[in-house]
Protein backbone atom coordinates (compact mmCIF):
# COMPACT_ATOMS: atom_id res chain seq x y z
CA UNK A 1 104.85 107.80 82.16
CA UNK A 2 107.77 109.50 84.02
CA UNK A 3 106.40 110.11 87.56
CA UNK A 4 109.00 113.64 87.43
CA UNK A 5 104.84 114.47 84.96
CA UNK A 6 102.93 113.18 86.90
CA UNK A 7 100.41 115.73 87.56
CA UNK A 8 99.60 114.62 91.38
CA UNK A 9 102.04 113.64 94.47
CA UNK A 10 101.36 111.70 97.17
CA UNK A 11 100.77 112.93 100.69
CA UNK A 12 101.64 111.72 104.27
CA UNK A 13 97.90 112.50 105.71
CA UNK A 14 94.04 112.13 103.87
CA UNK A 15 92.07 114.62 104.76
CA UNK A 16 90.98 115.20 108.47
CA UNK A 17 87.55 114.38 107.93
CA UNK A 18 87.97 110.92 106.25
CA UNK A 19 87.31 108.25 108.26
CA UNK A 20 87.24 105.57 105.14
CA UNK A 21 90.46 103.62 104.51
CA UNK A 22 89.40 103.35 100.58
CA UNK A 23 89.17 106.73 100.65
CA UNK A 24 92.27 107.54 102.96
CA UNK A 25 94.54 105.71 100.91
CA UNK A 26 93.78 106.83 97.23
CA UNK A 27 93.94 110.54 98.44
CA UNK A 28 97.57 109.87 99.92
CA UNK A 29 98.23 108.33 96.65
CA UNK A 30 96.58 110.86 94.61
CA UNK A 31 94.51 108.59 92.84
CA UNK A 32 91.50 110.46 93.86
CA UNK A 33 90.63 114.20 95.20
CA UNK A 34 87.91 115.17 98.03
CA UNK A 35 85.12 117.47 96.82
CA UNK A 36 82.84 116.67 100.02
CA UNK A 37 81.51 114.01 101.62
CA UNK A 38 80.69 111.18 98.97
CA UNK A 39 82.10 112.96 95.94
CA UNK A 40 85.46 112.99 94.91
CA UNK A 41 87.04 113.40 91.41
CA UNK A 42 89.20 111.27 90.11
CA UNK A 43 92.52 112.65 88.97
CA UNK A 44 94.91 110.83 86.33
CA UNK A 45 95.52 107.50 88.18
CA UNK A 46 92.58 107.09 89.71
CA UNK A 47 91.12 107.13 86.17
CA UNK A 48 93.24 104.70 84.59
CA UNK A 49 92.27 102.36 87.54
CA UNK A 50 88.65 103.26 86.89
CA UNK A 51 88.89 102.90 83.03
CA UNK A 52 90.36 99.62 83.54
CA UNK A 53 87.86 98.51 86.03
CA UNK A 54 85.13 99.84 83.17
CA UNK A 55 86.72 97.69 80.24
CA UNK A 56 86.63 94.68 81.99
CA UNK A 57 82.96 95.23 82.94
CA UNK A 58 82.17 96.26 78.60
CA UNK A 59 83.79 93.05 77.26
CA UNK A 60 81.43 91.04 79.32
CA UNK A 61 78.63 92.90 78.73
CA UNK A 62 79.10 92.88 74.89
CA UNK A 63 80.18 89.07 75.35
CA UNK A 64 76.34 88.55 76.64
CA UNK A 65 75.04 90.47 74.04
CA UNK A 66 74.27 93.37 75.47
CA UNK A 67 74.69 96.75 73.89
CA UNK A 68 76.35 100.03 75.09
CA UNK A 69 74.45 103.25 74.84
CA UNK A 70 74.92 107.01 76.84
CA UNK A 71 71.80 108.20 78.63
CA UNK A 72 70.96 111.34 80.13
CA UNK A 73 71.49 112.08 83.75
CA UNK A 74 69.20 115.05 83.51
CA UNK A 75 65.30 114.05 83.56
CA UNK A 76 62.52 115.75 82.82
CA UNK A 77 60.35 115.39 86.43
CA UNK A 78 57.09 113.94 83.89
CA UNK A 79 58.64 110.49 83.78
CA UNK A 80 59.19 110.40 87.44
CA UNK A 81 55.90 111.49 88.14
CA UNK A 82 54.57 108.88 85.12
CA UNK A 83 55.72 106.10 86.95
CA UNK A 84 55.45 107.34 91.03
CA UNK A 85 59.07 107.69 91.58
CA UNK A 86 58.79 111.54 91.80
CA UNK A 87 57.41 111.24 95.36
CA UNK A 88 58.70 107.58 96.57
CA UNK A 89 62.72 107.22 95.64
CA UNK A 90 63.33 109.08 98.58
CA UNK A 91 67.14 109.63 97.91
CA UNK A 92 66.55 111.81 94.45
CA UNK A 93 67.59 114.65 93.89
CA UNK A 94 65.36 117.53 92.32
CA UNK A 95 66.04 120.39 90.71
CA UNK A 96 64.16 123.65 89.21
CA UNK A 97 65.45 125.82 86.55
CA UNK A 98 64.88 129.24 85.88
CA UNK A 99 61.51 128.48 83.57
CA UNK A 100 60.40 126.77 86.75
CA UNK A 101 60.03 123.31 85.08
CA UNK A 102 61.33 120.83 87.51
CA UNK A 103 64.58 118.18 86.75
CA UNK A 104 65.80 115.28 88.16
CA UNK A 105 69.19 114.36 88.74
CA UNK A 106 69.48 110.25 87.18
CA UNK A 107 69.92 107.61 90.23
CA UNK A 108 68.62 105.19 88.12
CA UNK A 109 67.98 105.07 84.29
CA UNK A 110 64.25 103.18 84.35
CA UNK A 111 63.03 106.10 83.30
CA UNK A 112 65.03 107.14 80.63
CA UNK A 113 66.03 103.50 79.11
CA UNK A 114 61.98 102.44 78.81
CA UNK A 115 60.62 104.99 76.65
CA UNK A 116 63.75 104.65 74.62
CA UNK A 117 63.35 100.52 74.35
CA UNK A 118 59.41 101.57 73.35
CA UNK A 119 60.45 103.71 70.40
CA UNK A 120 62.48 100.61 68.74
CA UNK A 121 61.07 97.93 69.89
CA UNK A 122 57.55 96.91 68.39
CA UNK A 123 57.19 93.05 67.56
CA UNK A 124 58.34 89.77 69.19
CA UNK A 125 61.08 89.84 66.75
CA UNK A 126 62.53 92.65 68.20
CA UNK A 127 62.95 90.65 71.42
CA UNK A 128 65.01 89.89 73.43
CA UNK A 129 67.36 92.89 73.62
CA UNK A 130 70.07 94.87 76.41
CA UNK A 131 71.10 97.75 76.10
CA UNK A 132 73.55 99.11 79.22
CA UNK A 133 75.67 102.43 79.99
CA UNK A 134 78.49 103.56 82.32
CA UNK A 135 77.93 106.72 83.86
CA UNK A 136 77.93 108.97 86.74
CA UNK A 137 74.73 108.55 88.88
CA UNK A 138 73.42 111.05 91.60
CA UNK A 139 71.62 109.87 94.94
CA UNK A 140 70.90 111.95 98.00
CA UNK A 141 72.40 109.78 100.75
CA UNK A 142 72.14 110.97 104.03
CA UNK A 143 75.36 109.29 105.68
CA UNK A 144 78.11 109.19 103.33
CA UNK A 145 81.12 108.36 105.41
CA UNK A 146 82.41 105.37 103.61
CA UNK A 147 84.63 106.70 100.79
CA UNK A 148 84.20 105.79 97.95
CA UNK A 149 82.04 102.82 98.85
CA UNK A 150 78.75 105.26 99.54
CA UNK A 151 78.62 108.55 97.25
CA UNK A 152 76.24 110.89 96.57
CA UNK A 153 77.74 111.08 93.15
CA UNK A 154 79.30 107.93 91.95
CA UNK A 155 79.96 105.77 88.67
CA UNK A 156 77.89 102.88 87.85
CA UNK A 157 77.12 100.50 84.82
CA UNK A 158 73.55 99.39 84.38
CA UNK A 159 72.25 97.28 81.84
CA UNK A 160 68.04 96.79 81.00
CA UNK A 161 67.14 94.08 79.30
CA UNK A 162 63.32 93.32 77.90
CA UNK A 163 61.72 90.46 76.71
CA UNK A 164 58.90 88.34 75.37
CA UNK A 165 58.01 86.37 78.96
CA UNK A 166 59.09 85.44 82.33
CA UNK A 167 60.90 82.17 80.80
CA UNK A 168 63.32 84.07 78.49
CA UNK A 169 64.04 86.62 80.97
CA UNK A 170 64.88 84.31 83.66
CA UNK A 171 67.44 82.30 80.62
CA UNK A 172 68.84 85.60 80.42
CA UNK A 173 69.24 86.31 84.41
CA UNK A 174 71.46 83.41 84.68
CA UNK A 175 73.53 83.97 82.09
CA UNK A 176 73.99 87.74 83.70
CA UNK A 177 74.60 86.35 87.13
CA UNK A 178 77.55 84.38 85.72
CA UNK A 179 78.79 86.97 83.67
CA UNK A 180 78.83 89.14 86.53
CA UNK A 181 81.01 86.64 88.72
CA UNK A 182 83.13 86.74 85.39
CA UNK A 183 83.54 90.35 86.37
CA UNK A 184 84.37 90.13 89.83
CA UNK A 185 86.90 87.42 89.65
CA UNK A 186 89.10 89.09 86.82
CA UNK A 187 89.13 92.23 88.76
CA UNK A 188 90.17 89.95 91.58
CA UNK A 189 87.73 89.76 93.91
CA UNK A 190 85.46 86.68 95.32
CA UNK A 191 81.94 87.66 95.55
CA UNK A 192 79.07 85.77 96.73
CA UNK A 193 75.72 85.50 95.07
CA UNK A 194 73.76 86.93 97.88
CA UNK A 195 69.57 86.62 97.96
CA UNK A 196 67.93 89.53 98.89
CA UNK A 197 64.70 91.81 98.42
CA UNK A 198 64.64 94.33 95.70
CA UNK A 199 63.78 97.30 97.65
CA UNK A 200 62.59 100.37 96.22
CA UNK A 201 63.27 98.43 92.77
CA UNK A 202 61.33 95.54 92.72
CA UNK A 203 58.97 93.47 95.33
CA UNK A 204 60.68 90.19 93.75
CA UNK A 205 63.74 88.70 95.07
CA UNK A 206 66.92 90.16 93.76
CA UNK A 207 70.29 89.09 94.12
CA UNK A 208 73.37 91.38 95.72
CA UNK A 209 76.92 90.73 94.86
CA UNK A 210 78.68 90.83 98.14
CA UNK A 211 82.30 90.72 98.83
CA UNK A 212 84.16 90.40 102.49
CA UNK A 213 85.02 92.98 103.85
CA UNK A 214 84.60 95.07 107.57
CA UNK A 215 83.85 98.23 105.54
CA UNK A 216 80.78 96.68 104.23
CA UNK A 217 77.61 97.93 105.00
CA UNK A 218 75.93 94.70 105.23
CA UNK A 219 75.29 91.33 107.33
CA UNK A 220 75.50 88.02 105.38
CA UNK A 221 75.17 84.47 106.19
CA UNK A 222 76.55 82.47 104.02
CA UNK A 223 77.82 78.86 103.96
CA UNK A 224 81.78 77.55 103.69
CA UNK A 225 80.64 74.84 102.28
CA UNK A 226 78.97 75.38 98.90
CA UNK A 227 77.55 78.65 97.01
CA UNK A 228 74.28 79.72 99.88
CA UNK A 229 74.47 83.27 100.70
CA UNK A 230 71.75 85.21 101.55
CA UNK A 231 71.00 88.97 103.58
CA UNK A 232 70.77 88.49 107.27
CA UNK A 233 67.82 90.36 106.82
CA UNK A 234 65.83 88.53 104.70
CA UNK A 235 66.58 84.90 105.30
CA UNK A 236 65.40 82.82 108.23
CA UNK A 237 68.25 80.41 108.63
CA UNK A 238 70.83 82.28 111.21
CA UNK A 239 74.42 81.65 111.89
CA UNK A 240 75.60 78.33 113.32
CA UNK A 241 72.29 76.94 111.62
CA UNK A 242 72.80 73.60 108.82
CA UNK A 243 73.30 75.10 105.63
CA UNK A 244 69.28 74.79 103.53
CA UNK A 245 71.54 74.12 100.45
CA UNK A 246 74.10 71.43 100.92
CA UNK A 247 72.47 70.20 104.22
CA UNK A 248 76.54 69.83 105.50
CA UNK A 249 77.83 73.09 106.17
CA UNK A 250 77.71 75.34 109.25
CA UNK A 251 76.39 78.76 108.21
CA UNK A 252 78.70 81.83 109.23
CA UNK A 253 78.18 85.19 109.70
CA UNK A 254 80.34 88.48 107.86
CA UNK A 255 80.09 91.99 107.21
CA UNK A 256 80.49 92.04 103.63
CA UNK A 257 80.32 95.40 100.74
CA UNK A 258 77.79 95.01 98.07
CA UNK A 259 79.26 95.00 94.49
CA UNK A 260 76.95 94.64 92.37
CA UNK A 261 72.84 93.39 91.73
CA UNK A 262 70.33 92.16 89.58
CA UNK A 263 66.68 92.94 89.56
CA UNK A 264 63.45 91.34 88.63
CA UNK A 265 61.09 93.84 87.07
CA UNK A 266 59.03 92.66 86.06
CA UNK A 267 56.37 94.55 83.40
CA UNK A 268 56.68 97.51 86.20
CA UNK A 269 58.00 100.47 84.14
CA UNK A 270 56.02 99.13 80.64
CA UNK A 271 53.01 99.18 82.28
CA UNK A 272 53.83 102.91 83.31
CA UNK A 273 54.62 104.26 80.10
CA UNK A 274 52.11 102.26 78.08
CA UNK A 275 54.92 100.02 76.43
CA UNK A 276 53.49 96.78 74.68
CA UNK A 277 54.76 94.80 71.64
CA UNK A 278 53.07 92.57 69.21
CA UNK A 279 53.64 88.53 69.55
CA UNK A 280 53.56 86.08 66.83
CA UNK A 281 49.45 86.34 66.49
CA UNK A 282 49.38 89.97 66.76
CA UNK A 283 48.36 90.74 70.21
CA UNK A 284 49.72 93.33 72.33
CA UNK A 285 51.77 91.92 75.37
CA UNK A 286 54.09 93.76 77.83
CA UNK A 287 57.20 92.91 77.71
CA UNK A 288 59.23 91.67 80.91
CA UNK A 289 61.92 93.79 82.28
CA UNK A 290 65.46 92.85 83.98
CA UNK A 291 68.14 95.37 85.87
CA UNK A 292 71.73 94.80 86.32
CA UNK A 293 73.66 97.35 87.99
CA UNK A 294 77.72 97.36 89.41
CA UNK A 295 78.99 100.00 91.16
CA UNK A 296 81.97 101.21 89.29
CA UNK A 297 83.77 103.35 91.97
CA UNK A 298 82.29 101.63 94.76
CA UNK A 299 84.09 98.34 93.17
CA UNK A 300 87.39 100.37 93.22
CA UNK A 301 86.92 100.96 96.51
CA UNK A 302 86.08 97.82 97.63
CA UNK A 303 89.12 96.29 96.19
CA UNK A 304 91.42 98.78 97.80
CA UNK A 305 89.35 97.73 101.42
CA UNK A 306 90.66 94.18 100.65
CA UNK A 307 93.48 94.52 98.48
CA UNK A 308 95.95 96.81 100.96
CA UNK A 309 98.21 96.54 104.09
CA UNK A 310 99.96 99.10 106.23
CA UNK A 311 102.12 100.29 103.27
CA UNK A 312 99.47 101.25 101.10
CA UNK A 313 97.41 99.44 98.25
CA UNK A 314 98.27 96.38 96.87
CA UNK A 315 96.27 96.54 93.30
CA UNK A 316 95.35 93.52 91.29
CA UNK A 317 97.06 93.38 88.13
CA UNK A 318 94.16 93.11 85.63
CA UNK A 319 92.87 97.05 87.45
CA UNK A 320 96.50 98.40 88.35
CA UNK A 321 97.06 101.96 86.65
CA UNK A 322 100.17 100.82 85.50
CA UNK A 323 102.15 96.71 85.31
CA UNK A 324 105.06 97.92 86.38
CA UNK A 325 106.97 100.60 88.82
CA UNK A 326 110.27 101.56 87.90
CA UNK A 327 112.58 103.39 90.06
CA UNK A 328 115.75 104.46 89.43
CA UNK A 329 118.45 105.41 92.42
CA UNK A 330 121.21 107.25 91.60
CA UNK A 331 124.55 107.23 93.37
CA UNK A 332 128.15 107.75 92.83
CA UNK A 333 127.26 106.05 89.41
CA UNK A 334 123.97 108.08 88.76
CA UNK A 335 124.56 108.77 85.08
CA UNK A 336 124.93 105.38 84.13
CA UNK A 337 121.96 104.35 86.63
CA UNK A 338 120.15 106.93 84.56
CA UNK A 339 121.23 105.60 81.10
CA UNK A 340 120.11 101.92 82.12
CA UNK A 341 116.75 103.01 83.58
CA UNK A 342 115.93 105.11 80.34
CA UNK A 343 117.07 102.00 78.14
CA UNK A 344 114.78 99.91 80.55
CA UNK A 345 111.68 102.45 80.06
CA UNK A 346 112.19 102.22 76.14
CA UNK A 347 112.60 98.78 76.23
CA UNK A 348 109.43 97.69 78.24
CA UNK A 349 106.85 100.61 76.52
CA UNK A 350 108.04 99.24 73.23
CA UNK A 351 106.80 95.50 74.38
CA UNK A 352 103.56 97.10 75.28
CA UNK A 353 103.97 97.38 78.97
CA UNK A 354 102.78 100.13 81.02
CA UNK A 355 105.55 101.71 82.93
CA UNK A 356 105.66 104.01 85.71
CA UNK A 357 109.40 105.37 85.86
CA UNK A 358 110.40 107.08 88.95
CA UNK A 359 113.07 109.74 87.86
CA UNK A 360 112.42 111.90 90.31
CA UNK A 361 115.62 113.43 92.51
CA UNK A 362 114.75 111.67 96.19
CA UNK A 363 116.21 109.43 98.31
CA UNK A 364 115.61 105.90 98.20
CA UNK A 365 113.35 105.78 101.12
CA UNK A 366 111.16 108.04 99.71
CA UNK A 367 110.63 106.33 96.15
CA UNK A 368 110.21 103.41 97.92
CA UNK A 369 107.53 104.50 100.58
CA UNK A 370 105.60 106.08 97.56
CA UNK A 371 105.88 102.66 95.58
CA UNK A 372 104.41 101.06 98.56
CA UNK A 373 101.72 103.67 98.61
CA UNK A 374 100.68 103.31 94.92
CA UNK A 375 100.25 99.56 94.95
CA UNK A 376 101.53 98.75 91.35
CA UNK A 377 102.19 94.98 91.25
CA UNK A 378 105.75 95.39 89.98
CA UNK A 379 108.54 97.08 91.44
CA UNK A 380 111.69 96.98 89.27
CA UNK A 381 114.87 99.05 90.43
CA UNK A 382 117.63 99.93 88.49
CA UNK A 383 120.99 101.02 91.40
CA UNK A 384 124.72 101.28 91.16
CA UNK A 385 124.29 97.86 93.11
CA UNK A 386 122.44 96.57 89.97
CA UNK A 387 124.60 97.90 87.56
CA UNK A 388 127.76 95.59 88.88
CA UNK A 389 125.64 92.45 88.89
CA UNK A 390 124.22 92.98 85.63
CA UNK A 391 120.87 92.14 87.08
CA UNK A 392 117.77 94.34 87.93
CA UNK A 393 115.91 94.26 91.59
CA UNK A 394 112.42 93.00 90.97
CA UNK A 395 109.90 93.02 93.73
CA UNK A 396 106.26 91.76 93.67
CA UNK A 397 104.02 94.06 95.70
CA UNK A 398 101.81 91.57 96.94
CA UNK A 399 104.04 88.72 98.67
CA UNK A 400 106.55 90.97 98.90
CA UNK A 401 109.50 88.61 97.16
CA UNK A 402 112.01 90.25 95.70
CA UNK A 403 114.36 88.64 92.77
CA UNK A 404 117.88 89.64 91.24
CA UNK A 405 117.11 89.03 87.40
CA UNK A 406 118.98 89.59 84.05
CA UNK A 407 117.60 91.24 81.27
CA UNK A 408 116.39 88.43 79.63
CA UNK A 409 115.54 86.73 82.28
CA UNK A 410 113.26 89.80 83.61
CA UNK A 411 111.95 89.86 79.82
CA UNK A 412 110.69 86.06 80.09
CA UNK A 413 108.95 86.61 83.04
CA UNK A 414 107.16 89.90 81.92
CA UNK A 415 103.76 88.42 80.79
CA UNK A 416 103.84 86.89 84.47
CA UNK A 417 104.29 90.00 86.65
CA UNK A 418 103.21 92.80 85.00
């Protein structure tokens, strides 16, 4: 895409009112706009961040087998009521319409996904099955002053999976806890299995995915030493304590941003709407349920909490919106610094690579600041200085290392920067 398109520009100041640095810096970037406090929109490279952040999160899903559907975010208020949420989930929101039946507005998909699982599933042999969506969910949050990170409309993926007992769904839970760290790490990220409660969810331990970070919302302890993570407020060893796990590590403390979490069910929502199947002697037995949610846009925001400096963003490359940043800087040789940048662009879209091309009239230290700003991985700059070396200047956002390469040269290295 020539950036001279793009439909957004960045800006020197976020908003007054945002006190978030996720937030902050994809508004100066223009990857996301402000609607109010915890919704934003999310304007055309915010998206393809977000799209790529969704893809990696679908082709481990599908790997596990489970099975991507679209469900409503508009519920009738009779399956609330059915199964006591109406009254209890203290952060929905309700609506009325004009034939004064009442609505609510989906912060979780229980309700929807198990009468849909009860009209398809009737025998063991139906058993075990997942079905998950990515969507837009709606909770009424009474602080929402983290960006991105807390929103009172925000994406999430949630998968539901059912089954014939307790030992098949806890087969299945491991196999989802690992896909989810699967998740994390290709988007760049090191989370930590975290133990926790299940909250308004479930009475059974649950498990958080929790990644570092001083925008977090949360306390951890966790161990240096081996995998042990748990909420501070839920587990009894404290910090400086022996690790329970490894028995050799010295337990530290962090504020750390949940990413993601799975739930124990149990035969909860069945039980509400009557949902049974038939096992192999033809009895009726309630089949056991499982929740996996991660927080789409609250994952983009995380990485951009850990992921930035004083420039800007630094983006991993498996979520950036684009590999690679050209810029071209014109001087008393501009047309040819314009010929050799558009031969560039051709060049690297027809290999498949995503190109940004700066061909907008500024100054250096403008395209430059606004590189900075955006975060792609790869900067690549095409200047009259360029031109009489033969060579292109080709900077890595991250560590910062800039390289004089040839064409070729550049073109070997492609699968490794971009």
């Amino acid at each position: 895409m020539r950036q001279s398109q793009l439909f957004t520009k960045t800006r020197k100041e976020a908003p007054s009112d945002e006190v978030a640095k996720n937030a902050e810096l994809l508004i100066r970037a223009g990857y996301i706009h402000k609607e109010m406090a915890g919704v934003y929109s999310y304007l055309p490279l915010g998206l393809r961040v977000l799209s790529n952040i969704e893809n990696i999160i679908r082709e481990e899903m599908n790997a596990l087998g489970g099975q991507e559907i679209k469900m409503a975010t508009l519920h009738p208020s009779e399956k609330w009521k059915q199964t006591g949420g109406w009254e209890t989930v203290d952060v929905l929101f309700k609506l009325q319409s004009r034939t004064e039946k009442e609505y609510a507005l989906g912060q979780s998909e229980e309700e929807i996904v198990t009468p849909i699982a009860q009209e398809y599933v009737a025998s063991y042999k139906d058993l075990p099955v997942a079905v998950y969506q990515i969507g837009q969910k709606y909770r009424d949050e009474l602080r929402a002053k983290s960006g991105i990170l807390r929103g009172r409309e925000f994406g999430m993926k949630d998968m539901y999976s059912f089954h014939e007992s307790q030992q098949d769904f806890d087969r299945f839970y491991a196999i989802a806890k690992e896909a989810y760290l699967k998740v994390f790490t290709r988007a760049g990220l090191d989370a930590k299995v975290t133990e926790a409660t299940g909250g308004s969810f479930s009475e059974k331990l649950s498990y958080e995915f929790m990644v570092l970070t001083d925008a977090g919302e949360d306390d951890i302890v966790y161990c240096p030493s081996c995998t042990h993570c748990a909420n501070a407020e839920v587990t009894k060893v404290k910090e400086g304590g022996t690790c329970p796990k490894c028995g050799k590590g010295v337990l530290a403390k962090a504020r750390a941003a949940e990413v993601g979490n799975v739930f124990d069910l149990g035969q909860k929502y069945p039980k509400a709407f009557g949902f049974t199947y038939k096992d192999k002697e033809g009895r009726e037995q309630t089949p056991v349920v499982g929740c996996y949610g991660i927080g789409t846009t609250r994952l983009m925001g995380t990485i951009v909490e850990v992921f930035s400096d004083e420039k800007g963003i630094v983006w991993p490359k498996s979520v950036a919106p684009f590999g690679v940043h050209l810029i071209s800087i014109s001087g008393a040789s501009g047309e040819d610094v314009k010929k050799e940048a558009d031969a560039l662009y051709t060049s690297l879209r027809q290999k498949g690579i995503e190109v940004l091309y700066d061909d907008r009239d500024l100054r250096p230290g403008e395209k430059f600041a606004d590189s900075d700003l955006l975060g792609i991985p790869t900067r690549v700059v095409v200047s009259e200085k360029t031109l009489k070396e033969n060579k292109f200047e080709v900077k890595d956002r991250k560590t910062g290392s800039i390289s004089m390469l040839s064409l070729p040269d550049f073109l070997l290295r492609l699968p490794l920067i971009s």
